[in-house]
Protein backbone atom coordinates (compact mmCIF):
# COMPACT_ATOMS: atom_id res chain seq x y z
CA UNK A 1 190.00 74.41 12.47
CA UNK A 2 190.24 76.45 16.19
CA UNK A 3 187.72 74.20 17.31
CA UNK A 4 189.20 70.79 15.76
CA UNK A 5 192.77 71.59 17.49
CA UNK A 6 190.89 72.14 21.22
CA UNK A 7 188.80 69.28 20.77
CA UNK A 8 191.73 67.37 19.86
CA UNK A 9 194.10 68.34 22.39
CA UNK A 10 190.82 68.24 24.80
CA UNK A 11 190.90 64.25 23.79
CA UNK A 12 194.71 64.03 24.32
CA UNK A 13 194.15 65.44 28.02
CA UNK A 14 191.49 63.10 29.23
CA UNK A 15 193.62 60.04 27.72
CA UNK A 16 196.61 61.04 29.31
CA UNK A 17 194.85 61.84 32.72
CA UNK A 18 192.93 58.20 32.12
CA UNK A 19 196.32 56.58 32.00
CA UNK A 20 197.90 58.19 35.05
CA UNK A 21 194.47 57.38 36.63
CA UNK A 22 195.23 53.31 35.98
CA UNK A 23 198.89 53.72 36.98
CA UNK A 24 197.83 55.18 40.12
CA UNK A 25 195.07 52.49 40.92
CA UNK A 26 197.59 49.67 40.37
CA UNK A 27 199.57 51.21 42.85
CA UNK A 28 196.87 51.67 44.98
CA UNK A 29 195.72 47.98 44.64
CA UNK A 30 199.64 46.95 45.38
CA UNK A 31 199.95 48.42 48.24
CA UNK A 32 196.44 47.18 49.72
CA UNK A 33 197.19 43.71 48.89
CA UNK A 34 200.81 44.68 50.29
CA UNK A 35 199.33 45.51 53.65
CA UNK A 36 197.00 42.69 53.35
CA UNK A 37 199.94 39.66 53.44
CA UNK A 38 201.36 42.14 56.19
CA UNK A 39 198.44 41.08 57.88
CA UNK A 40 198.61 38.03 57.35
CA UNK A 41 201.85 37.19 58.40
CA UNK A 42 201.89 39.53 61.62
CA UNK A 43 198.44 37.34 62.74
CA UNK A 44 200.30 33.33 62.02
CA UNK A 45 203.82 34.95 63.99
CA UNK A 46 201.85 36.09 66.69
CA UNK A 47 199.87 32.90 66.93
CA UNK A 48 203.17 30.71 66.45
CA UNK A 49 204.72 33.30 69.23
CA UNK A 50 201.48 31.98 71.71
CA UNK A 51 201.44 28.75 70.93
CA UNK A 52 205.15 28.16 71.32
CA UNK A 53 204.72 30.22 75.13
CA UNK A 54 202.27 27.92 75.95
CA UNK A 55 204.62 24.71 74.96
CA UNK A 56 207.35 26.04 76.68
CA UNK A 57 205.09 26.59 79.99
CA UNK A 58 204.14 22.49 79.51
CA UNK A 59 207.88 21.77 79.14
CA UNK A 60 208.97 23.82 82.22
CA UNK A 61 206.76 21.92 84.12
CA UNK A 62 207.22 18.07 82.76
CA UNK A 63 210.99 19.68 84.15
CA UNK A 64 209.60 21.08 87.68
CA UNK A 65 208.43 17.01 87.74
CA UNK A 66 211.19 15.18 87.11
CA UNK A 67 210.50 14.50 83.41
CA UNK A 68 213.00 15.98 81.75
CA UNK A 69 212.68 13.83 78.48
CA UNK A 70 208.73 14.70 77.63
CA UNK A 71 210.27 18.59 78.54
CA UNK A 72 212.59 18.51 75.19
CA UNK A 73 210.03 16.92 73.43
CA UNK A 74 207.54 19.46 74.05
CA UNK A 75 210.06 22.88 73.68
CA UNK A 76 210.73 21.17 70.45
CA UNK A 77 207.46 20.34 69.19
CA UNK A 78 206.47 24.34 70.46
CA UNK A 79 209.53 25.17 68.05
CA UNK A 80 208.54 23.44 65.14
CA UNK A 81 204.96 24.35 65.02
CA UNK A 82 206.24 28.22 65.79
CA UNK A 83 208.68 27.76 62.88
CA UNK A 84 205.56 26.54 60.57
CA UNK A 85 203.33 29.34 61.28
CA UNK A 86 206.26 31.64 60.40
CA UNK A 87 206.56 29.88 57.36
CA UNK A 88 203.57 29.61 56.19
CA UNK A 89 202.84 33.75 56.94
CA UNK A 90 206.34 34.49 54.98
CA UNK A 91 204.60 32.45 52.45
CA UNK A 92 201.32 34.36 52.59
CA UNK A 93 203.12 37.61 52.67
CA UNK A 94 204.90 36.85 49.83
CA UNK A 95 201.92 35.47 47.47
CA UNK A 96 200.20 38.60 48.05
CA UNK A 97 203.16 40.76 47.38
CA UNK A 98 203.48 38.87 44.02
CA UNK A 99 199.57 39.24 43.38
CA UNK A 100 200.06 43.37 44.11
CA UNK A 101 203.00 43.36 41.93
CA UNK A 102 201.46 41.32 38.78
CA UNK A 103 197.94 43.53 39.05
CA UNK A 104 200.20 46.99 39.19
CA UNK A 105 202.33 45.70 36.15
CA UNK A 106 199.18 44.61 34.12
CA UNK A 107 197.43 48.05 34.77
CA UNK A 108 200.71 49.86 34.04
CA UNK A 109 200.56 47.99 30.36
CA UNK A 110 197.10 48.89 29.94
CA UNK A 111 197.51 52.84 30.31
């Protein structure tokens, strides 16, 4: 009977320890995919950040040169595709946030 009660509560232990083992791992796999749309969105901002520089450079000169029509166009254009690229990375970040969020909740259920 000794021996049934250890082995039981033995059983108990490792399921217990299993479970907080698969809540920790979803948290785990959150916050990697977390960091990953991070990433993500820090690398299109920066490249929206460039790429707008650059168009403002082109539009400061069109200005320098007496075209100051084709210098609005291009600071806007510069604007718009920097406003995409943020976009799209708030997108990114968010999709992976959700992805984290579903695989920690469905790991959470299972243990």
């Amino acid at each position: 009977m000794k021996r049934m009660s250890l082995l039981g509560l033995t059983v108990l232990l490792l399921a217990a320890t299993g479970t907080a083992a698969a809540g920790d791992r979803g948290d785990r796999i959150d916050q990697r995919l977390d960091r990953k749309g991070d990433r993500i969105e820090h690398r299109l901002d920066l490249r929206g950040d460039r790429i707008e520089r650059r168009f403002d450079r082109s539009a400061r000169w069109a200005d320098q040169h007496g075209r100051p029509h084709a210098a609005n166009r291009l600071e806007r254009r510069g604007d718009r595709i920097d406003a995409r690229l943020d976009h799209r990375g708030e997108r990114a970040e968010a999709h992976w946030d959700r992805r984290g969020d579903r695989i920690d909740r469905r790991l959470d259920r299972r243990g």
